[in-house]
PDB file of N, CA and C in Angstrom:
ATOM      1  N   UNK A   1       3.983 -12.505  33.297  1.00  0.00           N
ATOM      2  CA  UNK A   1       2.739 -12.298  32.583  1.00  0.00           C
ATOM      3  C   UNK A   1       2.684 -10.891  31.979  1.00  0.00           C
ATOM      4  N   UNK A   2       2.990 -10.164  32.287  1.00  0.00           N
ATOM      5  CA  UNK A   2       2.999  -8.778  31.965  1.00  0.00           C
ATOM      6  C   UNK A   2       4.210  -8.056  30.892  1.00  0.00           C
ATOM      7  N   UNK A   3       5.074  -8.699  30.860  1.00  0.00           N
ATOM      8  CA  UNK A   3       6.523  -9.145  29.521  1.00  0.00           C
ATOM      9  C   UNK A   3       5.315  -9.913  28.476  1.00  0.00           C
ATOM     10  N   UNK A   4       4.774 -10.815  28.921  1.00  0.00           N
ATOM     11  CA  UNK A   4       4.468 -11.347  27.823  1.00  0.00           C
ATOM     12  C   UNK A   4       2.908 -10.750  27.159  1.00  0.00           C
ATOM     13  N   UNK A   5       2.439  -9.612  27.892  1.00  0.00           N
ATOM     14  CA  UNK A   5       1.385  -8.709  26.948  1.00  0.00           C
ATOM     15  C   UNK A   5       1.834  -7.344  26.541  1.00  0.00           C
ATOM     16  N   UNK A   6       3.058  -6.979  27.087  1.00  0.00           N
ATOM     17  CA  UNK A   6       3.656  -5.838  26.099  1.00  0.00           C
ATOM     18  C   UNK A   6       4.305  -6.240  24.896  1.00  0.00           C
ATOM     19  N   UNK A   7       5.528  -7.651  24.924  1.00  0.00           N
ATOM     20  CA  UNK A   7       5.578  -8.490  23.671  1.00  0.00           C
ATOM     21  C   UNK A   7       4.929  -8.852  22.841  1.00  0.00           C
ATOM     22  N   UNK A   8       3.597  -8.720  23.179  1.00  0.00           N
ATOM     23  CA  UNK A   8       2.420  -9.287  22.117  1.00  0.00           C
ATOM     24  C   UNK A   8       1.971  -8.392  21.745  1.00  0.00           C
ATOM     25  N   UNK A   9       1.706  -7.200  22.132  1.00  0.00           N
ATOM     26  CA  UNK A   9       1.151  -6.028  21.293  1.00  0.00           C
ATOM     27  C   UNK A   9      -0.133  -6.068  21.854  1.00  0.00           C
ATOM     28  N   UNK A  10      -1.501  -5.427  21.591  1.00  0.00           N
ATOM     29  CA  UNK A  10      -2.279  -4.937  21.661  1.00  0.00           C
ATOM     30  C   UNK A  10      -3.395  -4.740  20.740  1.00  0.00           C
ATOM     31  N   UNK A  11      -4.608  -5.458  20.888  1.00  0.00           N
ATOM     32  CA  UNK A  11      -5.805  -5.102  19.372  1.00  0.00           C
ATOM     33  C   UNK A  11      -6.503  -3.784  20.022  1.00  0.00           C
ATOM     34  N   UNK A  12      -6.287  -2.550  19.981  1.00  0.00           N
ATOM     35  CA  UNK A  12      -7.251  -1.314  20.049  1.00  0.00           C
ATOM     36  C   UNK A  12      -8.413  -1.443  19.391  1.00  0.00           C
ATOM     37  N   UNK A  13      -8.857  -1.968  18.262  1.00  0.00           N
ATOM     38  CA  UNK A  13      -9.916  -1.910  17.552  1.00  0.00           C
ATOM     39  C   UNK A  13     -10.424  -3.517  17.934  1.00  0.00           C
ATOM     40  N   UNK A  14     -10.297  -4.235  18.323  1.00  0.00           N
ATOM     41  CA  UNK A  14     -10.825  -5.539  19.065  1.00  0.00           C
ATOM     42  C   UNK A  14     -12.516  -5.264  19.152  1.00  0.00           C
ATOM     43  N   UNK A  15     -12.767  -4.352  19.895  1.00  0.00           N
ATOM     44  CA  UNK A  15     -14.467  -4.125  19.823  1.00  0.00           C
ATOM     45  C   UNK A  15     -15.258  -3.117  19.118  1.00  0.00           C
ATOM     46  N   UNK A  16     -14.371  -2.989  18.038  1.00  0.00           N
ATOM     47  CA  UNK A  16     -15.024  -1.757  16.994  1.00  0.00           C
ATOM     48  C   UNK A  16     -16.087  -2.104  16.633  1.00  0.00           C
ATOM     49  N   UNK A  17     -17.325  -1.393  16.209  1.00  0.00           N
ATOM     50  CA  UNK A  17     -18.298  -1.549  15.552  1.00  0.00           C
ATOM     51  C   UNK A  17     -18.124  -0.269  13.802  1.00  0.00           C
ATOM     52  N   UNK A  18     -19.400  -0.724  13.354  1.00  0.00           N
ATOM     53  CA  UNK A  18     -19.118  -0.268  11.712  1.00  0.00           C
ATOM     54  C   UNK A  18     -19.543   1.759  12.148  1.00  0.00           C
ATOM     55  N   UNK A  19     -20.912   1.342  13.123  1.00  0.00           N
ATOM     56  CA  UNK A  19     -20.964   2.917  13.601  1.00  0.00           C
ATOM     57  C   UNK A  19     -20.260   3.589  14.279  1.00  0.00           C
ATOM     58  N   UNK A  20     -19.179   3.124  14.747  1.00  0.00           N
ATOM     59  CA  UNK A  20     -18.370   4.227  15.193  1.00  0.00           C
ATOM     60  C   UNK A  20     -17.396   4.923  14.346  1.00  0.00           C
ATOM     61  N   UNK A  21     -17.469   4.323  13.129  1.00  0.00           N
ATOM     62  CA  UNK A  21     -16.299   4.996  12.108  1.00  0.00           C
ATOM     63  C   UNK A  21     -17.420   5.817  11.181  1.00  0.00           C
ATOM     64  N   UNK A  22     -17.300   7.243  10.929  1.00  0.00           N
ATOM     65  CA  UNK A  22     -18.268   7.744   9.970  1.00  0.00           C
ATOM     66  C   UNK A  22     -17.133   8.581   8.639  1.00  0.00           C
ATOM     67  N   UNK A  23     -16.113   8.296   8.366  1.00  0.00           N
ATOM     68  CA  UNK A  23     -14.984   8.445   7.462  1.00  0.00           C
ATOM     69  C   UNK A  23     -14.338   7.669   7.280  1.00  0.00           C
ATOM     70  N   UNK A  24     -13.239   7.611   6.626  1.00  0.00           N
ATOM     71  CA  UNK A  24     -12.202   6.821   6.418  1.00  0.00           C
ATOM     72  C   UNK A  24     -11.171   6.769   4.953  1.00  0.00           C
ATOM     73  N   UNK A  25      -9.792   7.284   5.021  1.00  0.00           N
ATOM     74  CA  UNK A  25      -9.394   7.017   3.549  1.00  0.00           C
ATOM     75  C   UNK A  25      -7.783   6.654   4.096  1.00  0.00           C
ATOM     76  N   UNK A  26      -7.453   6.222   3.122  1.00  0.00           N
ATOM     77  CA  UNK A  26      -5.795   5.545   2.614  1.00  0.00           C
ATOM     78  C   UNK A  26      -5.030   6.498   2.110  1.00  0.00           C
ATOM     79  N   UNK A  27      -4.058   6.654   2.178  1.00  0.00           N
ATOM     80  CA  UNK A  27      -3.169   7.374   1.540  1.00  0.00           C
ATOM     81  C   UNK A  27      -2.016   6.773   0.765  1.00  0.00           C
ATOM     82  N   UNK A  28      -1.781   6.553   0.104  1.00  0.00           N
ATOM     83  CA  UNK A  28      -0.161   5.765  -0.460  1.00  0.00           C
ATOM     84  C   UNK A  28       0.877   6.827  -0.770  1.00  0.00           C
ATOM     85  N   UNK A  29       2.113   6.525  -0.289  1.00  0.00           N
ATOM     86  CA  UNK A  29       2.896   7.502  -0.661  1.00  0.00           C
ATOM     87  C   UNK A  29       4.603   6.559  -0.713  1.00  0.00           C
ATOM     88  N   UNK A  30       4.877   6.699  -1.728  1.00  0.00           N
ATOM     89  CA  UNK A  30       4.546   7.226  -2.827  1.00  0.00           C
ATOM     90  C   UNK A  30       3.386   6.871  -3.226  1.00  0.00           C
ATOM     91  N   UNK A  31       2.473   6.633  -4.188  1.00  0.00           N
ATOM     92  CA  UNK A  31       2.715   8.475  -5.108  1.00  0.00           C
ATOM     93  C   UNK A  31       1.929   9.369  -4.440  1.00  0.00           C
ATOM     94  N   UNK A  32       1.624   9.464  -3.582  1.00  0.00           N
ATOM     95  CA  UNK A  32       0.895  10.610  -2.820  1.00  0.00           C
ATOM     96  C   UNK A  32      -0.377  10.617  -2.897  1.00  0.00           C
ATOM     97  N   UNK A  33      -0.979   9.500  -2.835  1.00  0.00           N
ATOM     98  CA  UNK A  33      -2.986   9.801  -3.268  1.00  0.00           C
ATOM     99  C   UNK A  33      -3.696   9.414  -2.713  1.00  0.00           C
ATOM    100  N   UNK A  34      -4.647   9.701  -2.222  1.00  0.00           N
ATOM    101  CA  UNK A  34      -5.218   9.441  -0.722  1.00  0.00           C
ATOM    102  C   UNK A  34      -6.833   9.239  -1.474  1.00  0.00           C
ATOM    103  N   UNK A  35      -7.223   7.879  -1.020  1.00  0.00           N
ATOM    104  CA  UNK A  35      -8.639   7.783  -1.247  1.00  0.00           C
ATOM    105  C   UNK A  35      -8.891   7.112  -0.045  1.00  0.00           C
ATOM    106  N   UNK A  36     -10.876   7.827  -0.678  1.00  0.00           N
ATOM    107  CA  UNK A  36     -12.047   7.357   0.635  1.00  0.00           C
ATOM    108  C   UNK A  36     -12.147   6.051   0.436  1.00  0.00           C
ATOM    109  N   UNK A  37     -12.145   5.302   1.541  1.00  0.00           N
ATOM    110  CA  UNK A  37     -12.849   3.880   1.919  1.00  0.00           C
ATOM    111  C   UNK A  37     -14.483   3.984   1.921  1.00  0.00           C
ATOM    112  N   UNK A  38     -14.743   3.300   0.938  1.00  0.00           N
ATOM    113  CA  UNK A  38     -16.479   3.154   0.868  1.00  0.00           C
ATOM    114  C   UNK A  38     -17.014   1.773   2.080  1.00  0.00           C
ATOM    115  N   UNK A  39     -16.020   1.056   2.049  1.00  0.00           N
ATOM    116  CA  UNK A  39     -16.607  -0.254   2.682  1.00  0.00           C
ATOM    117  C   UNK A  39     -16.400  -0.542   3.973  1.00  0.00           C
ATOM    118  N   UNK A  40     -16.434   0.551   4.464  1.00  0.00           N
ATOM    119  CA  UNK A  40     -16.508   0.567   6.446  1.00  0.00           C
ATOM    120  C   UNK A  40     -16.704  -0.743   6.808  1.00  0.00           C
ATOM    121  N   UNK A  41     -17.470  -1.668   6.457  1.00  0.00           N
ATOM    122  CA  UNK A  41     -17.792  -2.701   7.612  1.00  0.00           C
ATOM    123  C   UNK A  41     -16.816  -3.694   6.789  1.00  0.00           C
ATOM    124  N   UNK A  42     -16.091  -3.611   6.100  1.00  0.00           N
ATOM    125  CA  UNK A  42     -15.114  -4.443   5.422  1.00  0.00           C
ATOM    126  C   UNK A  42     -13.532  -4.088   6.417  1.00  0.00           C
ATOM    127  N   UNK A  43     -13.484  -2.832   6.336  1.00  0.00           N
ATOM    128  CA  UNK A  43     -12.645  -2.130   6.823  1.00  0.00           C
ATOM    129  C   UNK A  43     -12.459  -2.699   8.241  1.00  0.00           C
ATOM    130  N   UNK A  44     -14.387  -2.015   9.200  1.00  0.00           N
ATOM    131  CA  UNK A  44     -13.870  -2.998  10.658  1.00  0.00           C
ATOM    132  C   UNK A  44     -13.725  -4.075  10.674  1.00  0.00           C
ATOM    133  N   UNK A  45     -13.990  -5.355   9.598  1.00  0.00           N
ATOM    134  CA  UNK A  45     -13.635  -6.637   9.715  1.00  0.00           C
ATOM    135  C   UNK A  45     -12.208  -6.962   9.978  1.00  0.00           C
ATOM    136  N   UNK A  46     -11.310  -5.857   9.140  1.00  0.00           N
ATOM    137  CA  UNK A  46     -10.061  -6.369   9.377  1.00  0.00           C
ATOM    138  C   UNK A  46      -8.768  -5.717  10.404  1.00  0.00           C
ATOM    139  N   UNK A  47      -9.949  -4.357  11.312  1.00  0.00           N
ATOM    140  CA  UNK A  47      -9.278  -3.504  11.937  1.00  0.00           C
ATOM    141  C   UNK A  47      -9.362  -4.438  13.293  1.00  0.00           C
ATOM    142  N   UNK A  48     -10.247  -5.441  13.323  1.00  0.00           N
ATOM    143  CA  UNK A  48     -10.274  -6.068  15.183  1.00  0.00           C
ATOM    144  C   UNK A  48      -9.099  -7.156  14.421  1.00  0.00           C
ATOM    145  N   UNK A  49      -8.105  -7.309  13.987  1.00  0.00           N
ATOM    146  CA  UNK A  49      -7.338  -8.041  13.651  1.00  0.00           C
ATOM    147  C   UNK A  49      -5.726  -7.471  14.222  1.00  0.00           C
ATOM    148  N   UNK A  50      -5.879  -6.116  13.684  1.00  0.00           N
ATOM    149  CA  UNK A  50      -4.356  -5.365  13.809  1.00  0.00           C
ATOM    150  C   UNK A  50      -4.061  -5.667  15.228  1.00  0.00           C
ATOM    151  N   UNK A  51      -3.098  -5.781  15.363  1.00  0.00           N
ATOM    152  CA  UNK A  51      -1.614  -5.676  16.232  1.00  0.00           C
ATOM    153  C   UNK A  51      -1.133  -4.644  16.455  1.00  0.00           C
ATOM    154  N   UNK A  52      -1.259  -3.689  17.552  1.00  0.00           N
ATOM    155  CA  UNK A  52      -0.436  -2.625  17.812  1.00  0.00           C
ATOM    156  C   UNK A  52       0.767  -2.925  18.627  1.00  0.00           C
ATOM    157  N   UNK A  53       1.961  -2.733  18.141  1.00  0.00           N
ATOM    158  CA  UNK A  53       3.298  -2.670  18.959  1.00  0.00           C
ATOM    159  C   UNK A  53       3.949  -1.483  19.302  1.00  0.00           C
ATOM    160  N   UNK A  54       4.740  -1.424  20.078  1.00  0.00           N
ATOM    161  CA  UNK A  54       5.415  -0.376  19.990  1.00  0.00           C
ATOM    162  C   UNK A  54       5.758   0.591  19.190  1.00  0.00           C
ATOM    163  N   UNK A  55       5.922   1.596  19.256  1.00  0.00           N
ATOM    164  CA  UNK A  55       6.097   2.664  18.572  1.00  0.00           C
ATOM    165  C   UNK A  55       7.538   2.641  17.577  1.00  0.00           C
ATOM    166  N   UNK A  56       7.589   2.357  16.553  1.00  0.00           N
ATOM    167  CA  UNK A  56       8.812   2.280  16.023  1.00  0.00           C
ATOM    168  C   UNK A  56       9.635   3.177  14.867  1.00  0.00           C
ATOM    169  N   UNK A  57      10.215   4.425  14.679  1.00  0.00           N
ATOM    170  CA  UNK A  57      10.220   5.334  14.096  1.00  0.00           C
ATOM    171  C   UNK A  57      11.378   4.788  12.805  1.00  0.00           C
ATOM    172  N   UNK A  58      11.959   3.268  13.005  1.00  0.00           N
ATOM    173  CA  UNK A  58      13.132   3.349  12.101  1.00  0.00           C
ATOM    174  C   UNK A  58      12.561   3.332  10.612  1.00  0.00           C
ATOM    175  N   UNK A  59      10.997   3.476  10.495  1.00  0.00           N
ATOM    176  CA  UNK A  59      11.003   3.210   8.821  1.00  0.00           C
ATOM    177  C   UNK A  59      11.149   4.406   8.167  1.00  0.00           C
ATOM    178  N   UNK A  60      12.223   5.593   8.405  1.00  0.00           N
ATOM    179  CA  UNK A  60      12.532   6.286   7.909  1.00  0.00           C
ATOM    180  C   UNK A  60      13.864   5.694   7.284  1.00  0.00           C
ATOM    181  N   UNK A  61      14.244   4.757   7.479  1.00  0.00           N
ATOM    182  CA  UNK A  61      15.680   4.125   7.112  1.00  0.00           C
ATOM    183  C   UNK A  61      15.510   3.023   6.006  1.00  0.00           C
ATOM    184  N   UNK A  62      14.267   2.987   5.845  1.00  0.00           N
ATOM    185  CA  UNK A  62      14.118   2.206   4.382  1.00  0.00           C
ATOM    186  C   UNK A  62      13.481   2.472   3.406  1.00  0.00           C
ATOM    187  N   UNK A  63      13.372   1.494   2.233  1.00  0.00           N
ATOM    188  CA  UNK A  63      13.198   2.053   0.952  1.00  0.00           C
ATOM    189  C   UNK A  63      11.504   0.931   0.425  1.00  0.00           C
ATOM    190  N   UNK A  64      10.455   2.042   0.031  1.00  0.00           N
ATOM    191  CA  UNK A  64       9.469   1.663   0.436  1.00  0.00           C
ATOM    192  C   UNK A  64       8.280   2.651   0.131  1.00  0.00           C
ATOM    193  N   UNK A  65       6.745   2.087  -0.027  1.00  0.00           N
ATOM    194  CA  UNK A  65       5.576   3.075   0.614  1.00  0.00           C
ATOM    195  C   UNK A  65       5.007   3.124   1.515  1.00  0.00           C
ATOM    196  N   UNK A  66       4.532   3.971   1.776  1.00  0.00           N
ATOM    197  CA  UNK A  66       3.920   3.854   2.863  1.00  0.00           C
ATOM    198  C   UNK A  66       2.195   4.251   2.622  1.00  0.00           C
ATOM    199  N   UNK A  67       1.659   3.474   3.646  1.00  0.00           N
ATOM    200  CA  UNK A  67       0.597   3.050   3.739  1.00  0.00           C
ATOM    201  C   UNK A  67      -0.297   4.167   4.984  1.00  0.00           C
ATOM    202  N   UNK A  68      -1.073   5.396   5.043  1.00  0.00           N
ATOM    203  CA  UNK A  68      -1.713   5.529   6.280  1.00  0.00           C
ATOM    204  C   UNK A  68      -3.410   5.912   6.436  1.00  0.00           C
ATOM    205  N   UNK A  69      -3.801   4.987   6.982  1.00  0.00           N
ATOM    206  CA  UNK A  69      -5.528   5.173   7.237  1.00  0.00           C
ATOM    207  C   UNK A  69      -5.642   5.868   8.210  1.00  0.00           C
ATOM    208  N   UNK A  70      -6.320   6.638   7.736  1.00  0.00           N
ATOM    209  CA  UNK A  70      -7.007   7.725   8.614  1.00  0.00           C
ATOM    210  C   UNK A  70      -8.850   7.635   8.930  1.00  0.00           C
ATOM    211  N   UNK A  71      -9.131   7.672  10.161  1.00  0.00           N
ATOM    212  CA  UNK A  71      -9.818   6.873  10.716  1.00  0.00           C
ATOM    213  C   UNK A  71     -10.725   8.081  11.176  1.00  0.00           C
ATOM    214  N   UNK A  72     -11.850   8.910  10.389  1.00  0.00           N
ATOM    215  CA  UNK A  72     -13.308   9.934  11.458  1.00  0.00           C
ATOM    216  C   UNK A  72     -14.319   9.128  12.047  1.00  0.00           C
ATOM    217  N   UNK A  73     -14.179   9.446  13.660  1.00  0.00           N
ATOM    218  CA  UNK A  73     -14.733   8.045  14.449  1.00  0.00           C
ATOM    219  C   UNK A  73     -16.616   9.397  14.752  1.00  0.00           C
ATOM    220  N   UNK A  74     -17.471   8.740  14.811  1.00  0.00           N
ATOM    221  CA  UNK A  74     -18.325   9.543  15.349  1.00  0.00           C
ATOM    222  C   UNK A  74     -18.265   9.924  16.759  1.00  0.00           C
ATOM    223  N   UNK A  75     -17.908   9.773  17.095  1.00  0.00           N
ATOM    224  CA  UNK A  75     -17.504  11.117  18.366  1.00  0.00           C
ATOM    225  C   UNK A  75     -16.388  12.401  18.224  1.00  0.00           C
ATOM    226  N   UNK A  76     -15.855  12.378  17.401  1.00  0.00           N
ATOM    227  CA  UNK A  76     -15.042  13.838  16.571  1.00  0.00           C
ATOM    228  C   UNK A  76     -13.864  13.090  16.500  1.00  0.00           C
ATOM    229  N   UNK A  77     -13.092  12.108  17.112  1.00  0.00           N
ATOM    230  CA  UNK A  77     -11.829  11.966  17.211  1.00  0.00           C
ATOM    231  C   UNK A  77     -11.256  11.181  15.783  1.00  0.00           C
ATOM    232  N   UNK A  78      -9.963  11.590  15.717  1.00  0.00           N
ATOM    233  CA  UNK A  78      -9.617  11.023  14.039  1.00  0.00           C
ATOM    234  C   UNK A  78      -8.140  10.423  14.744  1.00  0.00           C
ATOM    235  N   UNK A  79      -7.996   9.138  13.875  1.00  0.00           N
ATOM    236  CA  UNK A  79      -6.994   8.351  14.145  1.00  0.00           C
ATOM    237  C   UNK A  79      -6.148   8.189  13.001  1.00  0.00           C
ATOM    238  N   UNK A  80      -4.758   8.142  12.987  1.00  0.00           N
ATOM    239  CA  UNK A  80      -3.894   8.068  11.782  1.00  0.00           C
ATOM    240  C   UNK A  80      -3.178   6.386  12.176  1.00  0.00           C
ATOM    241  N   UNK A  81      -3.260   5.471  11.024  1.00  0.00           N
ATOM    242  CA  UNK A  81      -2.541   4.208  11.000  1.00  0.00           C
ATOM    243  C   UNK A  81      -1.521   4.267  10.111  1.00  0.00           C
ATOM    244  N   UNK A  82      -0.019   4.262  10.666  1.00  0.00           N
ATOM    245  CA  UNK A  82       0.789   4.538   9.581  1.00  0.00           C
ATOM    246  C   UNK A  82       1.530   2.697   9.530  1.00  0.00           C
ATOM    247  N   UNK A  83       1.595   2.557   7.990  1.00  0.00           N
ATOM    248  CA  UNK A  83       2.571   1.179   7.943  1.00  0.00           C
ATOM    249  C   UNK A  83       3.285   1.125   6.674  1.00  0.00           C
ATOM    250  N   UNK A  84       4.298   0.678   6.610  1.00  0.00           N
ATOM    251  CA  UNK A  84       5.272   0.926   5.527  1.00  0.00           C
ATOM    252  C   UNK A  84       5.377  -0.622   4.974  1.00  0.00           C
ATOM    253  N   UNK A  85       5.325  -0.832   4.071  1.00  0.00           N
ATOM    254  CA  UNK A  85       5.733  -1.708   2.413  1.00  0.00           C
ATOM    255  C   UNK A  85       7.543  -1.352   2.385  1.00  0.00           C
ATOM    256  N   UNK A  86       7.402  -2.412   2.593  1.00  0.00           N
ATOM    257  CA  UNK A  86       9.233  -2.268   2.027  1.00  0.00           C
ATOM    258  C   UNK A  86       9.752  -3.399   1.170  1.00  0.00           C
ATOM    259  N   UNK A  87      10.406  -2.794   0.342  1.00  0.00           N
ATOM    260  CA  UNK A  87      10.578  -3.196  -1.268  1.00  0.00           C
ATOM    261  C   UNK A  87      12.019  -3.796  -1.185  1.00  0.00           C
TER     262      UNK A  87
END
């Protein structure tokens, strides 16, 4: 039982609400441009969805953008979501 909930990953945002996020923007890189998310409660709709797995550093080995949301929660803490597009 316990193989089979580290294999599955993890929803961290599973019980998010829209008030706990009071920021939020994207970054794409390439080309380097980072915009604000206006639609927070759009945003938590699809954040109790993600899948967290393991930590995986090989997407430095491909060819691709990358994707990272950055997350100002109202209690001060800021979260970075990094995910890569590969082409």
């Amino acid at each position: 039982m316990i193989v089979f909930a580290v294999a599955s990953g993890r929803k961290p945002y599973k019980n998010l609400e829209t008030v706990q996020i009071i920021y939020s923007t994207v970054q794409l890189s390439p080309p380097n441009i980072t915009i604000q998310i206006t639609e927070i409660n759009e945003l938590v709709d699809l954040l109790k969805y993600v899948v967290i797995y393991n930590e995986d550093n090989s997407y430095t080995e491909y060819s691709g953008q990358g994707v990272t949301f950055t997350l100002v929660m109202a209690d001060g803490t800021q979260t970075k979501l990094f995910t890569m597009e590969i082409y």
